[in-house]
C-alpha atoms as a PDB file:
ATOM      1  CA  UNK A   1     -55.053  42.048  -1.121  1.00  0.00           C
ATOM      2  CA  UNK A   2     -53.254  42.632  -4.694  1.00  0.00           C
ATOM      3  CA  UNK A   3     -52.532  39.241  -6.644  1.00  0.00           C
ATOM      4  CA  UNK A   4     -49.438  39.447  -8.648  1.00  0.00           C
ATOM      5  CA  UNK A   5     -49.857  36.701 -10.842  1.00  0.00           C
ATOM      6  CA  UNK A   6     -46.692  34.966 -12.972  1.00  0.00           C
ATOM      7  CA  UNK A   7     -47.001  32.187 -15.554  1.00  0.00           C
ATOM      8  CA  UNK A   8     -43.001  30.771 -14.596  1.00  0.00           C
ATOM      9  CA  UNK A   9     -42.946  28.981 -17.956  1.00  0.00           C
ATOM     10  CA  UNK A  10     -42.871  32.150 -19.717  1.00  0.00           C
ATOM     11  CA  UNK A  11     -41.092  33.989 -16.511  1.00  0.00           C
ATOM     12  CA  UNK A  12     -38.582  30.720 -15.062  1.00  0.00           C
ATOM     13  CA  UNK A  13     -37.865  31.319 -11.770  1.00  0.00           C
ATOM     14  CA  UNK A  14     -34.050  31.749 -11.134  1.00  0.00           C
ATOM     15  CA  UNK A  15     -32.536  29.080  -8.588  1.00  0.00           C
ATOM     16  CA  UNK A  16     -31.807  31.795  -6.357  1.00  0.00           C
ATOM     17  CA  UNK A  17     -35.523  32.834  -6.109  1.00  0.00           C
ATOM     18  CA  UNK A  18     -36.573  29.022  -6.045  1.00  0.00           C
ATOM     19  CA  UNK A  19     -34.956  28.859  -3.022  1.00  0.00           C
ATOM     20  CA  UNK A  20     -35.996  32.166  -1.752  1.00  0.00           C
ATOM     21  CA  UNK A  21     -39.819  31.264  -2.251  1.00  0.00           C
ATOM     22  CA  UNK A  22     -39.457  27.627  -0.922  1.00  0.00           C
ATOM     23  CA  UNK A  23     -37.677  28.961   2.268  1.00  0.00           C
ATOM     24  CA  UNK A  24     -36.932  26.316   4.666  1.00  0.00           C
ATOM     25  CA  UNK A  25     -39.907  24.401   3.723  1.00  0.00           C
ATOM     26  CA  UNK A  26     -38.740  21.336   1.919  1.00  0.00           C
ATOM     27  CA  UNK A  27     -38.829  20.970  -2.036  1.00  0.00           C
ATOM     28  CA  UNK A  28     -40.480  17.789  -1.925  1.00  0.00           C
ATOM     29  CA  UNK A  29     -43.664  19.496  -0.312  1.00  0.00           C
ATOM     30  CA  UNK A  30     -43.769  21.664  -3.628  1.00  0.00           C
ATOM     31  CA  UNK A  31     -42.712  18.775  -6.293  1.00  0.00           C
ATOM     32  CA  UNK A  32     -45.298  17.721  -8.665  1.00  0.00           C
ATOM     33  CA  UNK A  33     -44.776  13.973  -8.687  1.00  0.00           C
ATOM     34  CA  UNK A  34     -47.856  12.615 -10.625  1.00  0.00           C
ATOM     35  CA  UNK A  35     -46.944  15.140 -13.215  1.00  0.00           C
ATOM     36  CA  UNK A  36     -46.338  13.634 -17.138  1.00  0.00           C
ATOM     37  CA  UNK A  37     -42.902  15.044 -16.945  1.00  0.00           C
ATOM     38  CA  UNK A  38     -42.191  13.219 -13.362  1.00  0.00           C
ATOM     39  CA  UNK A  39     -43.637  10.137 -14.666  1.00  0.00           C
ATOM     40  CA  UNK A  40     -41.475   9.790 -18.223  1.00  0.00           C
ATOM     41  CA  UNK A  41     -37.979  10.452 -16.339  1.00  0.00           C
ATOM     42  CA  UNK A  42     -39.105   7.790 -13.749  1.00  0.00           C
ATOM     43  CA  UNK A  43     -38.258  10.002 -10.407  1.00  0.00           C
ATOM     44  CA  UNK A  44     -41.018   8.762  -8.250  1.00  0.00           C
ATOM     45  CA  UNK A  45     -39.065   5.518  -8.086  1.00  0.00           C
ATOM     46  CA  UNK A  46     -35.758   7.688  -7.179  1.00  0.00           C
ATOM     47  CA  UNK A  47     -37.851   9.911  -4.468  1.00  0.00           C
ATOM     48  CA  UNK A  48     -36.064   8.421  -1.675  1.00  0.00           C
ATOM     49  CA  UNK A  49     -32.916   9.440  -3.247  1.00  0.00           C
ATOM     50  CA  UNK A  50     -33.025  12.892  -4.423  1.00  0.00           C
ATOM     51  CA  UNK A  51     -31.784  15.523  -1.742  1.00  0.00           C
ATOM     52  CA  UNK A  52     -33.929  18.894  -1.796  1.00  0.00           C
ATOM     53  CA  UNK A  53     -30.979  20.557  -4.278  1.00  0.00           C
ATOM     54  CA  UNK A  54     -31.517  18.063  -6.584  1.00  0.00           C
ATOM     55  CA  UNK A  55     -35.406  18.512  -6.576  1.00  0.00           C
ATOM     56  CA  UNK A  56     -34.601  22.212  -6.627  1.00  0.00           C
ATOM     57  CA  UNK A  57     -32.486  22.084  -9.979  1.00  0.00           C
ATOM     58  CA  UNK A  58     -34.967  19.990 -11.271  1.00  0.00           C
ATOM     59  CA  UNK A  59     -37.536  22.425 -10.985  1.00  0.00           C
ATOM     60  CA  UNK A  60     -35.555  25.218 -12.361  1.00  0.00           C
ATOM     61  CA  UNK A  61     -34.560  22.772 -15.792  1.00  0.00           C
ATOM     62  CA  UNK A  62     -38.507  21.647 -15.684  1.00  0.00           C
ATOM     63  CA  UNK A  63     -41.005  24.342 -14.326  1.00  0.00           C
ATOM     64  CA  UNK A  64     -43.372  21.188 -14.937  1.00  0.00           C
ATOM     65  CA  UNK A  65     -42.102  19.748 -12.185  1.00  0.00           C
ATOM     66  CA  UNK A  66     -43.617  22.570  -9.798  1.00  0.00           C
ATOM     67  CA  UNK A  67     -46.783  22.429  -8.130  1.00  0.00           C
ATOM     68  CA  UNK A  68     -49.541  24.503  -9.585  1.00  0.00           C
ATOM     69  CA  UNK A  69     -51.061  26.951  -8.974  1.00  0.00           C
ATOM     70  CA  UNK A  70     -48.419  28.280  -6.081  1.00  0.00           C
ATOM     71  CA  UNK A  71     -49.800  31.326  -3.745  1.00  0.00           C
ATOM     72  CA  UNK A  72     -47.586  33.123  -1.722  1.00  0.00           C
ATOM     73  CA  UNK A  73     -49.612  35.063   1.056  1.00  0.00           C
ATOM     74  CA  UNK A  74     -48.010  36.948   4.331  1.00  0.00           C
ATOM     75  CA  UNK A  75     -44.758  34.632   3.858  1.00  0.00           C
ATOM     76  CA  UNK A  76     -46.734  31.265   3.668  1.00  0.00           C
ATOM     77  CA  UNK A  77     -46.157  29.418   0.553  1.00  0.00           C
ATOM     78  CA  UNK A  78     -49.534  26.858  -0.646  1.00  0.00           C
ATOM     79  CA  UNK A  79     -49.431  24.792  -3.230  1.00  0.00           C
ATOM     80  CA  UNK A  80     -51.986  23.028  -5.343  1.00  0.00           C
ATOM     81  CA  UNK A  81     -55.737  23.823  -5.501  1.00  0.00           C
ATOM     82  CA  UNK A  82     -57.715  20.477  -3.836  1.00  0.00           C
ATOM     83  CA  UNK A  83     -59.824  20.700  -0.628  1.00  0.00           C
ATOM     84  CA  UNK A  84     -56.455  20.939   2.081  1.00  0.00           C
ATOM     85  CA  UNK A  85     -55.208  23.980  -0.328  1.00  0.00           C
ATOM     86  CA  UNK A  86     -57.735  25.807  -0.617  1.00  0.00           C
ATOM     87  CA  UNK A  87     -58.650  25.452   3.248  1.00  0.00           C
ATOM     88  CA  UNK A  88     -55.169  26.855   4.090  1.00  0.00           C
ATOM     89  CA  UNK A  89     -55.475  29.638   1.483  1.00  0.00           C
ATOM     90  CA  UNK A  90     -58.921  30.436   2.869  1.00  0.00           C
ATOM     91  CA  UNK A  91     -57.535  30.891   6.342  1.00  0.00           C
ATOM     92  CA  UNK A  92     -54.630  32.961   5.124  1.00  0.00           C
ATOM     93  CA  UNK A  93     -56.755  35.808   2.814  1.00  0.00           C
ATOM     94  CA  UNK A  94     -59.967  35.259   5.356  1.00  0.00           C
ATOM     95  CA  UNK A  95     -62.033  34.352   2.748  1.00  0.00           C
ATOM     96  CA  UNK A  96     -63.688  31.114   1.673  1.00  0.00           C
ATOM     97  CA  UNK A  97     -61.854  29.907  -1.817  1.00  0.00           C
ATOM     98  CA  UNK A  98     -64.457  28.259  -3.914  1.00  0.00           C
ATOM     99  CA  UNK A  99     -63.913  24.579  -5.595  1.00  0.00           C
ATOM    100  CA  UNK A 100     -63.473  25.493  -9.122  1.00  0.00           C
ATOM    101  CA  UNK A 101     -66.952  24.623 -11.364  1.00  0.00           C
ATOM    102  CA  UNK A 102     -66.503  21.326 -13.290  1.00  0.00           C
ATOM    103  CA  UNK A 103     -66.529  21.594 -16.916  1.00  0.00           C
END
């Protein structure tokens, strides 16, 4: 299976294909709340209260606020790299995904 990989702080992704790789999943599911960035504008306290195009534009105007690492295999969209991740991503490429070595 070919990885295309793309570092979306060099590469931002457009709002249009934001939308396109999030599907009908919701944004919130791909939002990087314990980031720094999340923390210093205070939206974990305004979760409740921001609709999925708000997270959206919010990720477009800070690519910190997007999950990492994102993997898009066969149409399904995983986010993150702990234990549940990597257990979906194994399933989806057939192949166990390794915990990455500790420094």
């Amino acid at each position: 299976m070919p990885l295309v990989e793309r570092d979306y702080f060099k590469e931002p992704f457009t709002e249009a294909e934001l939308r396109s790789l999030l599907g009908d999943r919701p944004a919130t599911d791909f939002f990087s709340w314990r980031s720094p960035t999340a923390r210093a504008l205070g939206l974990a306290a305004k979760k409740s209260s921001l609709s999925n195009d708000n997270l959206i534009r919010l990720m477009i105007e800070e690519p910190n606020l997007i999950r990492r690492p994102l993997f898009e295999v066969d149409g399904q969209l995983v986010a993150g790299f702990d234990p549940a991740a990597r257990e979906q991503l194994s399933k989806l490429v057939g192949a166990e995904i390794p915990a990455p070595k500790k420094k």
